[in-house]
N, C-alpha and C. Protein backbone atom coordinates (compact mmCIF):
# COMPACT_ATOMS: atom_id res chain seq x y z
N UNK A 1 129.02 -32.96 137.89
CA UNK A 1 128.45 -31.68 138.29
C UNK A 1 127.70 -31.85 139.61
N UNK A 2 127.88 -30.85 140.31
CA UNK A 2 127.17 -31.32 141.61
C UNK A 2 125.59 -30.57 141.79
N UNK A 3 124.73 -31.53 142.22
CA UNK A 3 123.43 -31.64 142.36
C UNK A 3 122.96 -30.12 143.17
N UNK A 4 123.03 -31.01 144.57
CA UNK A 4 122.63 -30.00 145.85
C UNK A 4 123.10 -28.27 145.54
N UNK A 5 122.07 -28.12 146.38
CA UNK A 5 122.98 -26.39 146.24
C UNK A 5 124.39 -26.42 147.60
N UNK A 6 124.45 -26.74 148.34
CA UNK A 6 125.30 -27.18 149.23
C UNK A 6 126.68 -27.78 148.49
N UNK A 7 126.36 -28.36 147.54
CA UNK A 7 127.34 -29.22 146.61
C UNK A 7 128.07 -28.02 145.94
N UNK A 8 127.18 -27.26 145.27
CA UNK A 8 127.65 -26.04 144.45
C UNK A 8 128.54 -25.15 144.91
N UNK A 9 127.94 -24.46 146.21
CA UNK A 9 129.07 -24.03 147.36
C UNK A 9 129.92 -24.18 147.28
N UNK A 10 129.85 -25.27 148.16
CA UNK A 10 131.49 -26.31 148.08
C UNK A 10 132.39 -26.42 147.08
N UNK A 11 131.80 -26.35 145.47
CA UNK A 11 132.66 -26.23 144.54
C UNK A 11 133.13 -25.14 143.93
N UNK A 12 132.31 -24.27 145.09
CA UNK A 12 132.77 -22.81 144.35
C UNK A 12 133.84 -22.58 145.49
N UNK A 13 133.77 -22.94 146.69
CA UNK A 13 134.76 -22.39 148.00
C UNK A 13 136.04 -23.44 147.36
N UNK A 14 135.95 -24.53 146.53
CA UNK A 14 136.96 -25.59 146.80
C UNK A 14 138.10 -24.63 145.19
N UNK A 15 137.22 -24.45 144.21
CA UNK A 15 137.78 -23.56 143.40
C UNK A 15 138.90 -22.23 143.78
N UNK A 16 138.33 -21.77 144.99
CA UNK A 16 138.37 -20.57 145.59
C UNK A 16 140.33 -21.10 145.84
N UNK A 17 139.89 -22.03 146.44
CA UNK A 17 141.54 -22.54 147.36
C UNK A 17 141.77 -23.24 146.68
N UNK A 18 141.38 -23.40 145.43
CA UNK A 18 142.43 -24.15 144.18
C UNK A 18 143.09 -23.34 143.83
N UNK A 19 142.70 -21.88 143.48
CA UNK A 19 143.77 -20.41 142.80
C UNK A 19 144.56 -20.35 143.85
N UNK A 20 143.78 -19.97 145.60
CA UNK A 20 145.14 -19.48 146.11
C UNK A 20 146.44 -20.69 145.94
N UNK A 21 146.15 -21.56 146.21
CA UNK A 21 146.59 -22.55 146.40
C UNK A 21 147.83 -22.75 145.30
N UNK A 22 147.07 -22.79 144.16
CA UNK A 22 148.27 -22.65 142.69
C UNK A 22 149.11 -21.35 142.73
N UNK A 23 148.81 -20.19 143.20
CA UNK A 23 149.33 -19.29 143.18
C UNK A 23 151.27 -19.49 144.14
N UNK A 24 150.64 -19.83 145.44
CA UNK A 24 151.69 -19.91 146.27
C UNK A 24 152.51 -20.74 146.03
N UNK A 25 151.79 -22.27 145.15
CA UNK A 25 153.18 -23.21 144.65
C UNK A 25 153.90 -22.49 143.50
N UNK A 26 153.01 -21.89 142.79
CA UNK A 26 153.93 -21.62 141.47
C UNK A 26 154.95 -20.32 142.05
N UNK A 27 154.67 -19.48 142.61
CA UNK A 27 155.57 -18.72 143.66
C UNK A 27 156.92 -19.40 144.36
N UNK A 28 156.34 -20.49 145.02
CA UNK A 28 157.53 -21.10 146.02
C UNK A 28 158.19 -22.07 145.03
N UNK A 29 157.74 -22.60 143.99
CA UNK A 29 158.42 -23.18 142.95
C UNK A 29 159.49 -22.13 142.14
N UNK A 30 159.25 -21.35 141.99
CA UNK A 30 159.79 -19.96 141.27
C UNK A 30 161.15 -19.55 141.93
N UNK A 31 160.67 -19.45 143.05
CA UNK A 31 161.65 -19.13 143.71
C UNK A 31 162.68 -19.78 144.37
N UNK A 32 162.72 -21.25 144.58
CA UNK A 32 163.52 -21.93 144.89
C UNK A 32 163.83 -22.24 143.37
N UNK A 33 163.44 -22.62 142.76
CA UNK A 33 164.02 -22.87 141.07
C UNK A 33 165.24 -21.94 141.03
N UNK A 34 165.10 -20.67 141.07
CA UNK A 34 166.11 -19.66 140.73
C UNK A 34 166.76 -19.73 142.19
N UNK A 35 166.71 -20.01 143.54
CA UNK A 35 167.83 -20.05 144.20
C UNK A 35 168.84 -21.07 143.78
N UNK A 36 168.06 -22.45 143.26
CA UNK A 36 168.97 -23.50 143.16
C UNK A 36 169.85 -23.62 141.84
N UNK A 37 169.79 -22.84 141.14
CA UNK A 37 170.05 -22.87 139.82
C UNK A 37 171.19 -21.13 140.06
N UNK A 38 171.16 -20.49 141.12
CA UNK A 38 171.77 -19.08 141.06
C UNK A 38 171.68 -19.05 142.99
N UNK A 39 172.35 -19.57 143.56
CA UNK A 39 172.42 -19.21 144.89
C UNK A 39 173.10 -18.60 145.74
N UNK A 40 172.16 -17.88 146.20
CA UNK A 40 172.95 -16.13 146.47
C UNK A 40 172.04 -16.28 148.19
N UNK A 41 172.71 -15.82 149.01
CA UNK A 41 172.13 -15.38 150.39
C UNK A 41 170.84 -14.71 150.75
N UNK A 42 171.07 -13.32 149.29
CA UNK A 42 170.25 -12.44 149.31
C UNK A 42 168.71 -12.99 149.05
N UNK A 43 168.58 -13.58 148.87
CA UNK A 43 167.31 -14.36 147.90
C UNK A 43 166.83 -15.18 148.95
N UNK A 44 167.38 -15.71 149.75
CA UNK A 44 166.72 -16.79 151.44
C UNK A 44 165.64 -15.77 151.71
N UNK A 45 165.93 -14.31 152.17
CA UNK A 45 164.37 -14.28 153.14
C UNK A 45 163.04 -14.10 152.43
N UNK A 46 163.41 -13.54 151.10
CA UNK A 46 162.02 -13.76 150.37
C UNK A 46 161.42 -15.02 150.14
N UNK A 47 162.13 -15.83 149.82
CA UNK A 47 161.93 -17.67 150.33
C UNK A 47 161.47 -18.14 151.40
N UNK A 48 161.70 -17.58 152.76
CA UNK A 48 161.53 -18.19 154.16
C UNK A 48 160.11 -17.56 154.07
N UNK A 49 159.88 -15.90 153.83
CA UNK A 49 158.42 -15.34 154.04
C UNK A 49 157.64 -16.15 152.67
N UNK A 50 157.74 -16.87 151.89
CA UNK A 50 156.81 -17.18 151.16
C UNK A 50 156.24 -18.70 151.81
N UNK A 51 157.78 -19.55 151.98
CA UNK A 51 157.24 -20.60 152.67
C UNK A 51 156.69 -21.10 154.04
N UNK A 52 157.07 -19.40 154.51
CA UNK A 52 156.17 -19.51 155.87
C UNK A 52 154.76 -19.12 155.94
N UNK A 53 154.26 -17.94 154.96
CA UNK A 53 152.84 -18.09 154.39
C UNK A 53 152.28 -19.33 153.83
N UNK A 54 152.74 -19.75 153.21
CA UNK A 54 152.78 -21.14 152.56
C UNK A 54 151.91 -22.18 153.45
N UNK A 55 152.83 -22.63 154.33
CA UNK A 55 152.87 -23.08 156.13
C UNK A 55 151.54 -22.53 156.72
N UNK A 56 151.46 -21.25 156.62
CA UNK A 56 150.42 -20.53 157.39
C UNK A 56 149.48 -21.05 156.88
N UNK A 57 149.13 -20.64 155.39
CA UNK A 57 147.80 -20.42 154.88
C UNK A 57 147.57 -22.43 154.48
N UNK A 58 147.92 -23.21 155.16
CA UNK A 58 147.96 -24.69 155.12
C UNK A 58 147.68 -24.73 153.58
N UNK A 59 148.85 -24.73 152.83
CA UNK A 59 149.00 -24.90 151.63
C UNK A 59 150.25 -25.55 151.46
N UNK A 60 150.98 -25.45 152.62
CA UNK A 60 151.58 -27.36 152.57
C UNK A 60 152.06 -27.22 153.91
N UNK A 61 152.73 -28.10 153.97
CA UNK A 61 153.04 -28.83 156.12
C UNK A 61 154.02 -27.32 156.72
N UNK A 62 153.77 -27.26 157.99
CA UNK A 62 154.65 -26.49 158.43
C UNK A 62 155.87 -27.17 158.49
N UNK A 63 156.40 -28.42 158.42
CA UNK A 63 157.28 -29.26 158.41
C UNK A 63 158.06 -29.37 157.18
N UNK A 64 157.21 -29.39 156.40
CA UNK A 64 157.66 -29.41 155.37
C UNK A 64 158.34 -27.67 154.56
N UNK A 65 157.74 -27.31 155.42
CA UNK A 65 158.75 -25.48 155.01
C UNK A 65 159.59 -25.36 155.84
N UNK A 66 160.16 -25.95 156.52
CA UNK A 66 161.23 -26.11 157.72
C UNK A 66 162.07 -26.94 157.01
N UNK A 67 161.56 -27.65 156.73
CA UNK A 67 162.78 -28.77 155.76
C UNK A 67 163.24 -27.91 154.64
N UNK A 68 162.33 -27.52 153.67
CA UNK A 68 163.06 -26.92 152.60
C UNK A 68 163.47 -25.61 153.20
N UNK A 69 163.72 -24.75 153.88
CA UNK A 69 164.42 -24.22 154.86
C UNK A 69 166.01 -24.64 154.70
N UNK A 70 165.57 -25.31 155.70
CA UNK A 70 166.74 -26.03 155.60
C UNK A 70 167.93 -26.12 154.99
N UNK A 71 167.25 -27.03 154.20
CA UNK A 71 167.73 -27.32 152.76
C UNK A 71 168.52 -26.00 151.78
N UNK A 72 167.91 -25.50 151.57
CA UNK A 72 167.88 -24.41 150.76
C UNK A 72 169.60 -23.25 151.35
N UNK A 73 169.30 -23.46 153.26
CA UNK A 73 170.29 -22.86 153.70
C UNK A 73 171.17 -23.96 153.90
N UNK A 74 171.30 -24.88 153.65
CA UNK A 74 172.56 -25.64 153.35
C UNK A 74 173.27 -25.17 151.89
N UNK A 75 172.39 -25.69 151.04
CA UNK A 75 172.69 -25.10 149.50
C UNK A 75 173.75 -23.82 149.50
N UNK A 76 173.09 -22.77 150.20
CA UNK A 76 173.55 -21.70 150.32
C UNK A 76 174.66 -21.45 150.90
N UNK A 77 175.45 -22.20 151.90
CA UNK A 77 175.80 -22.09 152.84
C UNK A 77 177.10 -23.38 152.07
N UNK A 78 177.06 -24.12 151.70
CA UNK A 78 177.80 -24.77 150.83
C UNK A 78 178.47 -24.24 149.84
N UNK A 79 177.95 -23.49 149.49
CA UNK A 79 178.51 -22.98 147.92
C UNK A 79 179.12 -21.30 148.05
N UNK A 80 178.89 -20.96 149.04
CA UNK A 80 179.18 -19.84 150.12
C UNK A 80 181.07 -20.23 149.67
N UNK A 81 182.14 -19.47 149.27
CA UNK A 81 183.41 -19.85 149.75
C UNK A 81 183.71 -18.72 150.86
N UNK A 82 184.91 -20.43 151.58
CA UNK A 82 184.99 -20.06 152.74
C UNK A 82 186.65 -19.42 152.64
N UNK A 83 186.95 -18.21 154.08
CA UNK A 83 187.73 -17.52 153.71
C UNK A 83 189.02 -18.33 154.25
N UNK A 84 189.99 -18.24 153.94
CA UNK A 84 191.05 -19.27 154.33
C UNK A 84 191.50 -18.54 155.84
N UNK A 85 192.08 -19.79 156.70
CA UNK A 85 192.52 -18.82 158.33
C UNK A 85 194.53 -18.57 157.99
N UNK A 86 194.86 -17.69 158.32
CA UNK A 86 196.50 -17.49 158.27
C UNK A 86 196.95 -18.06 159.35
């Protein structure tokens, strides 16, 4: 338990960005879960705007939402069939 009142603060601001914080993984978990398991095109930009808030609100690397980016549009983009040429 923390002493100081300064200490207390801190554990109330650190709480604060523990919710947002859980919120946006269990979100960006959610949602790549069901792209990768059901991958459809339609479903990327609600993915890109979560993991670019994500990014924003430094709740994980901007690098790291570029990668799963990525990723995600490979997935997509793989499993995509392609149309045959005559």
């Amino acid at each position: 338990m923390p002493i100081t009142s300064s200490a207390k603060k801190a554990l109330r601001g650190s709480q604060r960005k523990r919710l947002v914080n859980q919120r946006y993984w269990q979100k960006m978990r959610q949602l790549i879960k069901a792209l990768r398991k059901n991958p459809d095109a339609k479903a990327l930009p609600a993915i890109f705007r979560t993991l670019d808030q994500a990014a924003k609100k430094n709740v994980i690397h901007s690098k790291k939402a570029d990668r799963l980016k990525a990723r995600l549009s490979q997935l997509v983009n793989k499993t995509k069939p392609v149309a045959k040429k005559i």
